[in-house]
C-alpha atoms as a PDB file:
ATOM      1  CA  UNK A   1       3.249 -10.465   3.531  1.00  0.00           C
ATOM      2  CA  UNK A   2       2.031  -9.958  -0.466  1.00  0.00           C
ATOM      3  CA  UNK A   3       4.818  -9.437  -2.859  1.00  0.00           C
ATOM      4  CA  UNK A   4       2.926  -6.967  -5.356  1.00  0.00           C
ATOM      5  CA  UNK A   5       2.315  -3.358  -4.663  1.00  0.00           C
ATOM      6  CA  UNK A   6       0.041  -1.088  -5.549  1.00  0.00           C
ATOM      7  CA  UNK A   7       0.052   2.683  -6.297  1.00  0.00           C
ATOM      8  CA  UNK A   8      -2.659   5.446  -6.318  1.00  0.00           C
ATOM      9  CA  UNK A   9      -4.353   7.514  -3.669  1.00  0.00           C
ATOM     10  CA  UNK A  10      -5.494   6.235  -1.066  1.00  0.00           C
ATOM     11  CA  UNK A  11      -8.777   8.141  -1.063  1.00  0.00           C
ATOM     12  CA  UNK A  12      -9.764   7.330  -4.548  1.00  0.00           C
ATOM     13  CA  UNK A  13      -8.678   3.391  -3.999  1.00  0.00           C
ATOM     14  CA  UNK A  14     -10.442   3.035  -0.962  1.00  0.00           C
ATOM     15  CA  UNK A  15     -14.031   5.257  -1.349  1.00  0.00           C
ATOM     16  CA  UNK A  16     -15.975   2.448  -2.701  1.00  0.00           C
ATOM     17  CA  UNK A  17     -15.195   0.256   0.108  1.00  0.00           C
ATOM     18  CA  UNK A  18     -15.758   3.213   2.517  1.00  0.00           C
ATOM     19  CA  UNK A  19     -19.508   2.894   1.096  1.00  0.00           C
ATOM     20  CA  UNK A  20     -20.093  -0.112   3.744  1.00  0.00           C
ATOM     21  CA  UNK A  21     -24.061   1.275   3.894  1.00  0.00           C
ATOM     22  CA  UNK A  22     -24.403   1.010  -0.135  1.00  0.00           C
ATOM     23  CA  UNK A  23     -22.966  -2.015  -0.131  1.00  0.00           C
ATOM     24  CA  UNK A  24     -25.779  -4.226  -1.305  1.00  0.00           C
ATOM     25  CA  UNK A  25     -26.948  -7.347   1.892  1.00  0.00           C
ATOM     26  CA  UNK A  26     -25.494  -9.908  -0.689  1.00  0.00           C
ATOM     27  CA  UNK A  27     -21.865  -8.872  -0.462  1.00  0.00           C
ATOM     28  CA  UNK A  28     -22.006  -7.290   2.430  1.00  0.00           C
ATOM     29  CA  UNK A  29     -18.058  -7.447   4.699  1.00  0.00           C
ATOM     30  CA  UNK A  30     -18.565 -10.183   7.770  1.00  0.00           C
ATOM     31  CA  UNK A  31     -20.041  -8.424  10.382  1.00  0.00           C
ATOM     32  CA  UNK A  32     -16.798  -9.647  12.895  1.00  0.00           C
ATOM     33  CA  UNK A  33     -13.535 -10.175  11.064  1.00  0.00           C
ATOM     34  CA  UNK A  34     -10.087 -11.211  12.600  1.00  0.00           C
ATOM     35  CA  UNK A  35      -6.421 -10.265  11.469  1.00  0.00           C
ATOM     36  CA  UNK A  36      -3.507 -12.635  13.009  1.00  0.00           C
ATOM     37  CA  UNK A  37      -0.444  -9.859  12.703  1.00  0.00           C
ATOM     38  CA  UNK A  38      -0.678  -6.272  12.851  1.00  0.00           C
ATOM     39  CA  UNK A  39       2.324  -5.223  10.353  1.00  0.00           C
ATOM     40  CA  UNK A  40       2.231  -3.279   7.388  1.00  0.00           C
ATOM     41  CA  UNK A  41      -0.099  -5.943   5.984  1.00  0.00           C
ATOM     42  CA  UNK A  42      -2.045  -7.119   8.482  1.00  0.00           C
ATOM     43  CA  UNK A  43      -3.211  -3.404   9.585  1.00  0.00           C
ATOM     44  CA  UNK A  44      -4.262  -2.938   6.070  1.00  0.00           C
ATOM     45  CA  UNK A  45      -6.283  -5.328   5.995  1.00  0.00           C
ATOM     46  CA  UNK A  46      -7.823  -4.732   8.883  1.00  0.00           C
ATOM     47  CA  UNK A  47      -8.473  -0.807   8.109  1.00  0.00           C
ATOM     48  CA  UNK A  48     -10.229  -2.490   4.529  1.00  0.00           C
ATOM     49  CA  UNK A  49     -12.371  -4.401   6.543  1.00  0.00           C
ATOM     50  CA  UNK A  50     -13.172  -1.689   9.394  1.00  0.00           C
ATOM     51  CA  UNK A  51     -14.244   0.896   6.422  1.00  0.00           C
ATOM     52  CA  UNK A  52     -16.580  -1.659   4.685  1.00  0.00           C
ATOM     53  CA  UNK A  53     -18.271  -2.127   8.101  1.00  0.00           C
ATOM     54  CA  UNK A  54     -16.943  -4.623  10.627  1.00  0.00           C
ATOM     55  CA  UNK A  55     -15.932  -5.609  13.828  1.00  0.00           C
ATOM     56  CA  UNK A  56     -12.579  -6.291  13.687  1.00  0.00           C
ATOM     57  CA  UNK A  57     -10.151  -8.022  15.482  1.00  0.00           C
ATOM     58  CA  UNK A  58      -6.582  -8.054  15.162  1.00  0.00           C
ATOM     59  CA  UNK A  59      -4.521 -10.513  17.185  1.00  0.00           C
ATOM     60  CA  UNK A  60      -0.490  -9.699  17.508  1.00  0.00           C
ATOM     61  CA  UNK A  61       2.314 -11.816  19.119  1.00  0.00           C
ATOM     62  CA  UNK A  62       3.100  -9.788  22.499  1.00  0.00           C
ATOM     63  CA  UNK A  63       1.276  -6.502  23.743  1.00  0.00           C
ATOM     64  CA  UNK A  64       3.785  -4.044  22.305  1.00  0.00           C
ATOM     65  CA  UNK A  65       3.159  -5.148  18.798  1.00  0.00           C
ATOM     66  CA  UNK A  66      -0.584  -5.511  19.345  1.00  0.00           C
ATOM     67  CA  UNK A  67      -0.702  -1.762  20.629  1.00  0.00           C
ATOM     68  CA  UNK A  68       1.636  -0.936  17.716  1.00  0.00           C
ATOM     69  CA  UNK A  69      -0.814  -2.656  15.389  1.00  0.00           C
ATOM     70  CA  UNK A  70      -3.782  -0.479  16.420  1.00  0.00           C
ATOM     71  CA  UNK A  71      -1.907   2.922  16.681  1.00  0.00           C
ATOM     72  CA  UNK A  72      -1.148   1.951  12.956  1.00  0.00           C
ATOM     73  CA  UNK A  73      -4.226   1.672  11.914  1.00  0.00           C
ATOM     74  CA  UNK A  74      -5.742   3.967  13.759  1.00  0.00           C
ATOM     75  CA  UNK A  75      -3.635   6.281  11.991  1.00  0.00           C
ATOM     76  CA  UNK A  76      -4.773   5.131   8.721  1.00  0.00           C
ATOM     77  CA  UNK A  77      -8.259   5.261   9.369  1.00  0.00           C
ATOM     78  CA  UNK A  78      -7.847   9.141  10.802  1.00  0.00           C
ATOM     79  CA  UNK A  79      -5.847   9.487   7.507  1.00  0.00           C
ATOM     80  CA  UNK A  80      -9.138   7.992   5.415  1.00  0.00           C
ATOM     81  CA  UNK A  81     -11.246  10.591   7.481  1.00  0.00           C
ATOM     82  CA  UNK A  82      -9.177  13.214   6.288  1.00  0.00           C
ATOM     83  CA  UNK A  83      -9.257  12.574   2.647  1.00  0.00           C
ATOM     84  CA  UNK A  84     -13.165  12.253   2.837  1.00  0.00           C
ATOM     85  CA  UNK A  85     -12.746   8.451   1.831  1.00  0.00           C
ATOM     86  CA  UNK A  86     -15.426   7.485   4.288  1.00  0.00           C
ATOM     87  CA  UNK A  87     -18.533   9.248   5.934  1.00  0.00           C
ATOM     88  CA  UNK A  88     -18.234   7.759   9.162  1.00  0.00           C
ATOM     89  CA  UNK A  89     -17.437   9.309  12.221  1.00  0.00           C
ATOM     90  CA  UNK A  90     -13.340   8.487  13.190  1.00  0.00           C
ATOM     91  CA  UNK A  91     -14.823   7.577  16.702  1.00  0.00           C
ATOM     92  CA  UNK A  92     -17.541   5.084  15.330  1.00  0.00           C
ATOM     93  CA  UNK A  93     -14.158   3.358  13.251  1.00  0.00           C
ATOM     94  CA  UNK A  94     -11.941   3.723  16.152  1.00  0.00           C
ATOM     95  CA  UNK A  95     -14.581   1.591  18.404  1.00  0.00           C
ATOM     96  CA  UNK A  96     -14.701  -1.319  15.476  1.00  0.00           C
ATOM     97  CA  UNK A  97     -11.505  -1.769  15.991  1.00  0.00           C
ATOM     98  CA  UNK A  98     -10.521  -4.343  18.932  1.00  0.00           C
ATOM     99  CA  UNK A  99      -6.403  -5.373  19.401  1.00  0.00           C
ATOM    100  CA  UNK A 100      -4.874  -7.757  22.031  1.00  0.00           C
ATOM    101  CA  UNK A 101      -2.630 -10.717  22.159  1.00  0.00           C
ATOM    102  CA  UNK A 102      -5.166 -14.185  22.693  1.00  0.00           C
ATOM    103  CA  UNK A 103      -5.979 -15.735  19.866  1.00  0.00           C
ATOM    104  CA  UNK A 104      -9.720 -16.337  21.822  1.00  0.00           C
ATOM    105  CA  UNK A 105     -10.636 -13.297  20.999  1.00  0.00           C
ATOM    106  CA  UNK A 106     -11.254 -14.327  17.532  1.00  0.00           C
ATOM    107  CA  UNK A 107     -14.053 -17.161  18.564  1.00  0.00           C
ATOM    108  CA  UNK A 108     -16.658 -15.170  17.173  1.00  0.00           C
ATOM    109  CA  UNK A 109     -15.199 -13.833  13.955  1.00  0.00           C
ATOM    110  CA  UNK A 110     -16.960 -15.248  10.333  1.00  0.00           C
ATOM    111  CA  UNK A 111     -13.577 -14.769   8.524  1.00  0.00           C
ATOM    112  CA  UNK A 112      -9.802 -14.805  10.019  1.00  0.00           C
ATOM    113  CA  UNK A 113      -7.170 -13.795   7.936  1.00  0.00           C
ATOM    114  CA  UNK A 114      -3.963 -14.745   8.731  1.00  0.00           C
ATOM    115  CA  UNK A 115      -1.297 -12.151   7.380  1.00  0.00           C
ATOM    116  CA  UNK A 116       2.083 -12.974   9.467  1.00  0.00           C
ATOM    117  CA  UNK A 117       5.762 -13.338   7.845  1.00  0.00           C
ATOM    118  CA  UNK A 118       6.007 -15.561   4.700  1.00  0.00           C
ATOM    119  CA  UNK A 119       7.444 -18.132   6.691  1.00  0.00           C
ATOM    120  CA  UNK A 120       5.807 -21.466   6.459  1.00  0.00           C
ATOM    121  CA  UNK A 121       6.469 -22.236  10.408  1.00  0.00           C
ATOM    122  CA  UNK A 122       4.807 -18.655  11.592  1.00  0.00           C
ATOM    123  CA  UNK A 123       1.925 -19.377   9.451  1.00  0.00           C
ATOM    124  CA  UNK A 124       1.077 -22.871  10.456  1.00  0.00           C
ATOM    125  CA  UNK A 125       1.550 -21.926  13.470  1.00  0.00           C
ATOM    126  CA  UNK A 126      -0.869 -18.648  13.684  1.00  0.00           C
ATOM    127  CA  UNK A 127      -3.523 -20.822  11.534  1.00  0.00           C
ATOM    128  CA  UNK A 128      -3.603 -23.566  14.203  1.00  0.00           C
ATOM    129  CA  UNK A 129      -3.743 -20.935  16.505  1.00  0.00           C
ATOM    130  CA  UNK A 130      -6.496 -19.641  14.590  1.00  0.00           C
ATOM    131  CA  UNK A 131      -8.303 -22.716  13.666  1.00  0.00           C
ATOM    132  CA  UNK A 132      -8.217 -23.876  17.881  1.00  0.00           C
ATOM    133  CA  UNK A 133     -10.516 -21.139  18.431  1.00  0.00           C
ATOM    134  CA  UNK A 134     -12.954 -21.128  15.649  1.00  0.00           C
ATOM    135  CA  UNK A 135     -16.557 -22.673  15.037  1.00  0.00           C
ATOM    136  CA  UNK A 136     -16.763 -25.412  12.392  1.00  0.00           C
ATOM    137  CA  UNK A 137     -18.341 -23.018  10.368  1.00  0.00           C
ATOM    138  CA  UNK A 138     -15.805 -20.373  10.317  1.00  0.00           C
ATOM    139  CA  UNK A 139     -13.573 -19.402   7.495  1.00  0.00           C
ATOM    140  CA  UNK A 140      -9.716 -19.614   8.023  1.00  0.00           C
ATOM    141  CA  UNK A 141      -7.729 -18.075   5.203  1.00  0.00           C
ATOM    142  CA  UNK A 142      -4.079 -16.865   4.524  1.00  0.00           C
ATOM    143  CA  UNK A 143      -2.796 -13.609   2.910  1.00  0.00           C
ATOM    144  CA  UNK A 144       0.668 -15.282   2.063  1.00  0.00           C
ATOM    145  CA  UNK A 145       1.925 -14.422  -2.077  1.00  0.00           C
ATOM    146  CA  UNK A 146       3.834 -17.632  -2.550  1.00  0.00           C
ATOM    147  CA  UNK A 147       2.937 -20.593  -0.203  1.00  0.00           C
ATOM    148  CA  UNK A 148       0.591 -23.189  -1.408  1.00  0.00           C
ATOM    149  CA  UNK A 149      -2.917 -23.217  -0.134  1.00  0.00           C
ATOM    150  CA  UNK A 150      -2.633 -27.430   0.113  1.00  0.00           C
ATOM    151  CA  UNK A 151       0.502 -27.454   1.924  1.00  0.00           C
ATOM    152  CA  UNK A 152      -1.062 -24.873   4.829  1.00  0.00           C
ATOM    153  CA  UNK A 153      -3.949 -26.981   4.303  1.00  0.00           C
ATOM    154  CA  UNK A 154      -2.487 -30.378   5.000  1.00  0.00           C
ATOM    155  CA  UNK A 155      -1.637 -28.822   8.684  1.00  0.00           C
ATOM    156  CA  UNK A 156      -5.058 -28.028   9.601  1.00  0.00           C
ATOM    157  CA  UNK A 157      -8.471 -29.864  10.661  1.00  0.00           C
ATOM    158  CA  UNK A 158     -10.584 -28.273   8.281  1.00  0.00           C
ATOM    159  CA  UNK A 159      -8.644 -27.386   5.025  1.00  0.00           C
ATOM    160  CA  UNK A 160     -12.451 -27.175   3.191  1.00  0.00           C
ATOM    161  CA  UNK A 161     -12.919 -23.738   5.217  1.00  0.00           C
ATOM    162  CA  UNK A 162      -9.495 -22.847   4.163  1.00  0.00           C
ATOM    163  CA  UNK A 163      -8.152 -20.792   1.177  1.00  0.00           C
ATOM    164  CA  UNK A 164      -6.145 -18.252  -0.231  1.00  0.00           C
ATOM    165  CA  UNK A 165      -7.088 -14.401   0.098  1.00  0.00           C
ATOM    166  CA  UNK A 166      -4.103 -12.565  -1.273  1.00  0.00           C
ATOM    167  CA  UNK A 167      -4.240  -8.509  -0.734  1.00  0.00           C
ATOM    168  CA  UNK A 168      -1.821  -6.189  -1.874  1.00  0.00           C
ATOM    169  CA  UNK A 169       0.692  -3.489  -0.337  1.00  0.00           C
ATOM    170  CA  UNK A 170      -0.873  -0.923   0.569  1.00  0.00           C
ATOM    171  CA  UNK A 171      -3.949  -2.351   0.681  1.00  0.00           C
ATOM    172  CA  UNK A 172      -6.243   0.754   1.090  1.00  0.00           C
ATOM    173  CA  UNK A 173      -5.274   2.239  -2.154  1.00  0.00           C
ATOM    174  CA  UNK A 174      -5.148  -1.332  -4.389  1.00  0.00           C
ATOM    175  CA  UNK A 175      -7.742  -2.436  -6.305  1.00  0.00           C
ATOM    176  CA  UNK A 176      -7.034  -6.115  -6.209  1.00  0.00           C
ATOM    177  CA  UNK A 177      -7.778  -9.025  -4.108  1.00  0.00           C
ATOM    178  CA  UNK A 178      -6.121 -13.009  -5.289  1.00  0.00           C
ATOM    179  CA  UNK A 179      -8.654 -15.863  -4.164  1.00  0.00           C
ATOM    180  CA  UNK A 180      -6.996 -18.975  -4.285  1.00  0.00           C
ATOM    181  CA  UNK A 181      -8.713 -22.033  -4.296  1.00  0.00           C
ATOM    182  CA  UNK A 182      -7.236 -25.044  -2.616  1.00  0.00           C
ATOM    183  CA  UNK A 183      -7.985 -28.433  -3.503  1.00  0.00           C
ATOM    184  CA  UNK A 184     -10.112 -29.298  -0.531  1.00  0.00           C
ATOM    185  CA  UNK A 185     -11.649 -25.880  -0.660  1.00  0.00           C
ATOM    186  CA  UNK A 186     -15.392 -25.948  -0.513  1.00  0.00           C
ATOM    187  CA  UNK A 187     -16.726 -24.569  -3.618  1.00  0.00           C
ATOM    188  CA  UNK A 188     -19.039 -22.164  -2.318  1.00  0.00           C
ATOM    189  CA  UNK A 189     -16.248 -20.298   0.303  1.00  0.00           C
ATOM    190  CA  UNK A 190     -14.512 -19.189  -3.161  1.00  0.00           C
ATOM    191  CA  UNK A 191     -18.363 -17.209  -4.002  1.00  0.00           C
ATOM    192  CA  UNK A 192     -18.473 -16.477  -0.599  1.00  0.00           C
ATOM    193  CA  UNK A 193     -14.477 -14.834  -1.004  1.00  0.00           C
ATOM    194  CA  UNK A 194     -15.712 -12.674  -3.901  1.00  0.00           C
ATOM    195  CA  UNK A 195     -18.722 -11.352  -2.230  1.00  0.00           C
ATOM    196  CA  UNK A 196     -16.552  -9.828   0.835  1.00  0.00           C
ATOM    197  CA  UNK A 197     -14.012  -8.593  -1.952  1.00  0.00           C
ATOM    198  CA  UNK A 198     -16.613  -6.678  -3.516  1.00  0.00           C
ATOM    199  CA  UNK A 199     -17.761  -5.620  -0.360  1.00  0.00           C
ATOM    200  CA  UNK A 200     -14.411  -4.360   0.473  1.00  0.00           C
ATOM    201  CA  UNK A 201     -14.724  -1.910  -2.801  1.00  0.00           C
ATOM    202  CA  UNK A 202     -12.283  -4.280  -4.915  1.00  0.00           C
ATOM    203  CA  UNK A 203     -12.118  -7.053  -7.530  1.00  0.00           C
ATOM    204  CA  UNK A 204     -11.336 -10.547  -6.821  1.00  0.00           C
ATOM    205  CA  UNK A 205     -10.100 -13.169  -9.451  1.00  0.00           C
ATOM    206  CA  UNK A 206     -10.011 -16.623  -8.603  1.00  0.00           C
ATOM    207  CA  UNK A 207      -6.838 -18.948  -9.384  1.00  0.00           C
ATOM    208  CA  UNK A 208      -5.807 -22.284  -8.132  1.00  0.00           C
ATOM    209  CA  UNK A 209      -3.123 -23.294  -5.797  1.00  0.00           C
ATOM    210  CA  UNK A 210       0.242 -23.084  -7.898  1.00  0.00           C
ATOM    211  CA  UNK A 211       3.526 -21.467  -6.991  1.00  0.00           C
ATOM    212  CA  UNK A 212       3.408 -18.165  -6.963  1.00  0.00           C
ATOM    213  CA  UNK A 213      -0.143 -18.074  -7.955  1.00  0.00           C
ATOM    214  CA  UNK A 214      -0.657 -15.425 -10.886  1.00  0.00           C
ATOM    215  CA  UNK A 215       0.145 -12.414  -9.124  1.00  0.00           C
ATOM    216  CA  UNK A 216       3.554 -13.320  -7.348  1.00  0.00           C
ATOM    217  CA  UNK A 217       4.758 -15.373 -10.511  1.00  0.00           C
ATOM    218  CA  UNK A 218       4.072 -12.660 -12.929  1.00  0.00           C
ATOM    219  CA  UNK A 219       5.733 -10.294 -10.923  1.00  0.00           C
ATOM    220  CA  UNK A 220       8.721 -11.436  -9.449  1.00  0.00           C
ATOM    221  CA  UNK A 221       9.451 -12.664 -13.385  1.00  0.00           C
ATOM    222  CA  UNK A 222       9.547  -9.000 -13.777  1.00  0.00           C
ATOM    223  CA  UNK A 223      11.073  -8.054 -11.057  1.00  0.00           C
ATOM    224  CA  UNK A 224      14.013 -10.436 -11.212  1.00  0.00           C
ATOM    225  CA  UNK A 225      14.530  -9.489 -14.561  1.00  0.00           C
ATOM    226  CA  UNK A 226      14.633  -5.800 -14.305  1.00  0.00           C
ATOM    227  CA  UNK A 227      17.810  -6.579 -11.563  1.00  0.00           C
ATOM    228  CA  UNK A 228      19.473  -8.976 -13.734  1.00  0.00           C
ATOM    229  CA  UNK A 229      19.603  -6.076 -16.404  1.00  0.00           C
ATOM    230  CA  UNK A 230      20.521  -3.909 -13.854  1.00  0.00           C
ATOM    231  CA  UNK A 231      23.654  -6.114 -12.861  1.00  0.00           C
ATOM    232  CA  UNK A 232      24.579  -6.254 -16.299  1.00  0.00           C
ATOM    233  CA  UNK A 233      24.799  -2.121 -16.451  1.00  0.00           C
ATOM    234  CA  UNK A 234      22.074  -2.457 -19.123  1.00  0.00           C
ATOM    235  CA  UNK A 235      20.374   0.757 -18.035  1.00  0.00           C
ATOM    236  CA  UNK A 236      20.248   2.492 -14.927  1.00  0.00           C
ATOM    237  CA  UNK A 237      17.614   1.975 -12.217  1.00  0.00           C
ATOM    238  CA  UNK A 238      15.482   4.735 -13.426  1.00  0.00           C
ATOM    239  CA  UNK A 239      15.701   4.074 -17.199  1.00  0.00           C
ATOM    240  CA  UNK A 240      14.667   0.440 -16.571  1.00  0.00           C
ATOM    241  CA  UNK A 241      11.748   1.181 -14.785  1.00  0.00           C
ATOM    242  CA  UNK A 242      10.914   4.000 -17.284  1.00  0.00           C
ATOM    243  CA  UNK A 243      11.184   1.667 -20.179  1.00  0.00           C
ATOM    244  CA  UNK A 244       8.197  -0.153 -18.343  1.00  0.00           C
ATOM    245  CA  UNK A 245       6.236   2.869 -16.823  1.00  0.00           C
ATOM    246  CA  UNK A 246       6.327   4.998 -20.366  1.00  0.00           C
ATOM    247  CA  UNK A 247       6.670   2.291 -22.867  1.00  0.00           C
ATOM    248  CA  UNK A 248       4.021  -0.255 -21.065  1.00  0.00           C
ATOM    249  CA  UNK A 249       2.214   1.930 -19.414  1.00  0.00           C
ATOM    250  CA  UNK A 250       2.968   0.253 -16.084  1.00  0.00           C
ATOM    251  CA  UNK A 251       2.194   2.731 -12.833  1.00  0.00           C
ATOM    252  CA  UNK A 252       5.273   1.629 -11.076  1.00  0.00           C
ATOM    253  CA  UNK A 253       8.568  -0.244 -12.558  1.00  0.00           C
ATOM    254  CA  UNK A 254       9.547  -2.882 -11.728  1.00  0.00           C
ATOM    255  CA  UNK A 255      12.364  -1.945  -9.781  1.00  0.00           C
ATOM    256  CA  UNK A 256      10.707   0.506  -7.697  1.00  0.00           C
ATOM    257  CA  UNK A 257       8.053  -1.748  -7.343  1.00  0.00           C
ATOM    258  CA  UNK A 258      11.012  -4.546  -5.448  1.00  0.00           C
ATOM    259  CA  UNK A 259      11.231  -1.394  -3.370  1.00  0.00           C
ATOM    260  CA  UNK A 260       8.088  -1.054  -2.231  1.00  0.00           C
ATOM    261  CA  UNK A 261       7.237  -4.746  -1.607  1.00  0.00           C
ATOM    262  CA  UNK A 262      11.191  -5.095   0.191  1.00  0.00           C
ATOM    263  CA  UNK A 263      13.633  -6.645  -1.203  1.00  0.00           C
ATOM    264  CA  UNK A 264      14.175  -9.406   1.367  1.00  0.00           C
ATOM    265  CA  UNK A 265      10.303 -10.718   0.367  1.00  0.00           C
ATOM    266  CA  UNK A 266      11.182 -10.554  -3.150  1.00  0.00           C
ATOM    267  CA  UNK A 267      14.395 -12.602  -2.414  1.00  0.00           C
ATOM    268  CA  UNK A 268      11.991 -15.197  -0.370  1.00  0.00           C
ATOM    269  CA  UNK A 269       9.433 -15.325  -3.024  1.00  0.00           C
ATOM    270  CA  UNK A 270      11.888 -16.214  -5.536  1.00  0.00           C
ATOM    271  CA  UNK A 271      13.903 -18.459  -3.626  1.00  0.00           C
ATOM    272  CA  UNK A 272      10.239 -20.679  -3.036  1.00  0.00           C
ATOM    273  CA  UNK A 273       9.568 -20.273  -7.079  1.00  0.00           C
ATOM    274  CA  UNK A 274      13.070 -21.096  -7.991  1.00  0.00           C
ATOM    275  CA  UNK A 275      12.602 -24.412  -5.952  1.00  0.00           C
ATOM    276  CA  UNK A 276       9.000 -25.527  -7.306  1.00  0.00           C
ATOM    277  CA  UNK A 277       9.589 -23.717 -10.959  1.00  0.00           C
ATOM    278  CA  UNK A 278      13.262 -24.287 -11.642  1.00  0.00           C
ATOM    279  CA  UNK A 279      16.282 -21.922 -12.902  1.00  0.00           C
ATOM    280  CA  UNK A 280      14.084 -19.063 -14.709  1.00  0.00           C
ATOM    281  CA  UNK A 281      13.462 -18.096 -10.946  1.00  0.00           C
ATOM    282  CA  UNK A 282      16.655 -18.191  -9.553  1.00  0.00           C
ATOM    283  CA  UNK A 283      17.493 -15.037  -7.671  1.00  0.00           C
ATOM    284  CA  UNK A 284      20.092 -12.546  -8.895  1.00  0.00           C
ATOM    285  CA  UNK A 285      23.616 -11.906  -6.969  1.00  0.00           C
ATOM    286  CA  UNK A 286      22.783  -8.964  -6.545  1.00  0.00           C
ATOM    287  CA  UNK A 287      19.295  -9.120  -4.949  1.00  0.00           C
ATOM    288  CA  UNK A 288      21.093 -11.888  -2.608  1.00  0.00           C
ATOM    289  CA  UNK A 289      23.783  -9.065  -1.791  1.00  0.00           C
ATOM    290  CA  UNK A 290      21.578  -5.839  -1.176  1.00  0.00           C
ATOM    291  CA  UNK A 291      19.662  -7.860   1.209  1.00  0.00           C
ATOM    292  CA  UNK A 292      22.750  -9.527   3.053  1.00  0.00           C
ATOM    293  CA  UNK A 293      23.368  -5.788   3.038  1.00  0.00           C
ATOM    294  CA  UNK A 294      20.294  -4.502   4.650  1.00  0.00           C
ATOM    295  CA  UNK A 295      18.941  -2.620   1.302  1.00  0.00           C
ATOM    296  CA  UNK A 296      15.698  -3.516   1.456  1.00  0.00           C
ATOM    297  CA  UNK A 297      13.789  -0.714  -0.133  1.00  0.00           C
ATOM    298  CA  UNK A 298      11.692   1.360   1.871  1.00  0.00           C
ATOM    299  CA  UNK A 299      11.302  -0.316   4.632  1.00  0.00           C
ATOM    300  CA  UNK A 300      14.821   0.023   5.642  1.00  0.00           C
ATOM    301  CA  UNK A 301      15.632   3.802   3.398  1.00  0.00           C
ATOM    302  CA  UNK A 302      17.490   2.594   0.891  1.00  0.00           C
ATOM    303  CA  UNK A 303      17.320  -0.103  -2.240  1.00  0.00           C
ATOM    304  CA  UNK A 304      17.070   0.481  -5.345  1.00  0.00           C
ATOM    305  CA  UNK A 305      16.490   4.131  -5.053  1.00  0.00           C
ATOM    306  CA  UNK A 306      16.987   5.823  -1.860  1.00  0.00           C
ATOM    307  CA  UNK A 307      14.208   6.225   0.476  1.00  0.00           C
ATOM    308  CA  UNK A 308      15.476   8.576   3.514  1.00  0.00           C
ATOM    309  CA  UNK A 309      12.430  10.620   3.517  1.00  0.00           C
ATOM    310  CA  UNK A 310       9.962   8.754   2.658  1.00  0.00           C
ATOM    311  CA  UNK A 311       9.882   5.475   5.296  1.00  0.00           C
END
């Protein structure tokens, strides 16, 4: 799961990708793209690349959560009908879409991306699942925030077809896509990364494996900071993140923001940074207590703000 969220409607983030046919041959979206996990993630993804044009697949762990996976983005994609954020028919995106459980039915995709838990274990796991079915000339990449690119690499057979794609939550409305290049990526797969980005309707930037990447490390630093002044009764919750949304021109604070992404992958992300980066990362009591709590932001209805009607 990506750490960083997004804000903005969905129609106006996700109309240029809905332009699949304008879309010029050269950066055109593979025409048969996988998604291994079906969450809040995954199925954005997946709706991203179903609007810009492709067959996609979307392989969950048992059928309950691969039929849960395509209701969800169904959903979304009746939802980017409504707004006018694509021309095509809902029935024509509806029949792109393909959901099961066996990871075979991703043997003819161009592109898989895996987008489970960030959990190292799940995701080696999914990308040898992943990798067992593929042709040589398949590309293999991972949507994690935090997890180095070599390390996943070092698990797998062909770590040149491997690299980073890193979307962000919700991924129809945001604007941004993190490539990140591996050591033993093949040059040409990172050109290849920015064409389907631009194909999807967003903007790609390119950084090399490091913790946290840019994205993640930037923001959690934030992040982790706006709770430590929030456990010190500097400001309220509000007044912190309108310091940053008024004064800085942010969209979101930072706190809301922890919302948004949950507050038990902020507490994982840091927790990974604090290990590789050292004590500027370490993780606040009180992020470690709201999510031994179950406060997780929105996901759960309450965090940092309360989110009751709005889950």
């Amino acid at each position: 799961m990506s750490d960083d969220a997004s804000t903005g409607s969905e129609a106006g983030g996700s109309a240029v990708a809905a332009e699949g046919s304008a879309v010029a041959a050269e950066v055109a979206a593979p025409a048969r793209a996988g998604v291994l996990g079906g969450g809040r993630m995954g199925a954005g993804i997946a709706h991203a690349f179903v609007l810009a044009g492709s067959q996609v697949v979307v392989v969950e762990r048992d059928e309950s959560t691969a039929d849960a996976a395509a209701s969800r983005i169904r959903a979304s994609l009746a939802l980017s009908v409504e707004r006018g954020a694509t021309r095509a028919p809902l029935a024509e995106l509806e029949a792109a879409l393909t959901s099961g459980t066996d990871a075979a039915l991703l043997a003819g995709c161009t592109l898989v991306i895996e987008a489970v838990p960030e959990d190292r274990s799940l995701k080696v796991e999914a990308l040898a699942r992943a990798e067992a079915v593929l042709p040589a000339g398949a590309v293999l990449a991972s949507n994690t925030s935090s997890i180095s690119i070599d390390d996943l690499a070092g698990e797998l057979a062909r770590p040149a077809r491997f690299l980073g794609m890193h979307f962000f939550n919700p991924v129809p409305a945001s604007a941004l896509v993190e490539v990140v290049a591996g050591s033993a990526t093949d040059a040409a797969l990172i050109e290849d990364a920015r064409g389907w980005v631009e194909a999807l309707g967003k903007t790609a930037i390119v950084v090399r494996d490091s913790p946290g990447f840019a994205s993640s490390r930037l923001g959690v630093a934030l992040g982790l900071e706006a709770i430590r002044m929030l456990e010190e009764g500097v400001a309220s919750a509000a007044d912190i993140d309108a310091a940053m949304t008024l004064g800085y021109r942010h969209p979101v604070g930072p706190l809301r923001t922890t919302d948004l992404v949950g507050l038990d992958v902020r507490l994982g992300i840091a927790e990974e940074l604090h290990a590789k980066l050292g004590a500027r990362f370490e993780p606040p009591a009180l992020l470690r207590r709201m999510v031994a709590e179950g406060k997780l932001g929105r996901k759960s209805g309450a965090g940092f703000y309360s989110w009751e009607n709005d889950r």
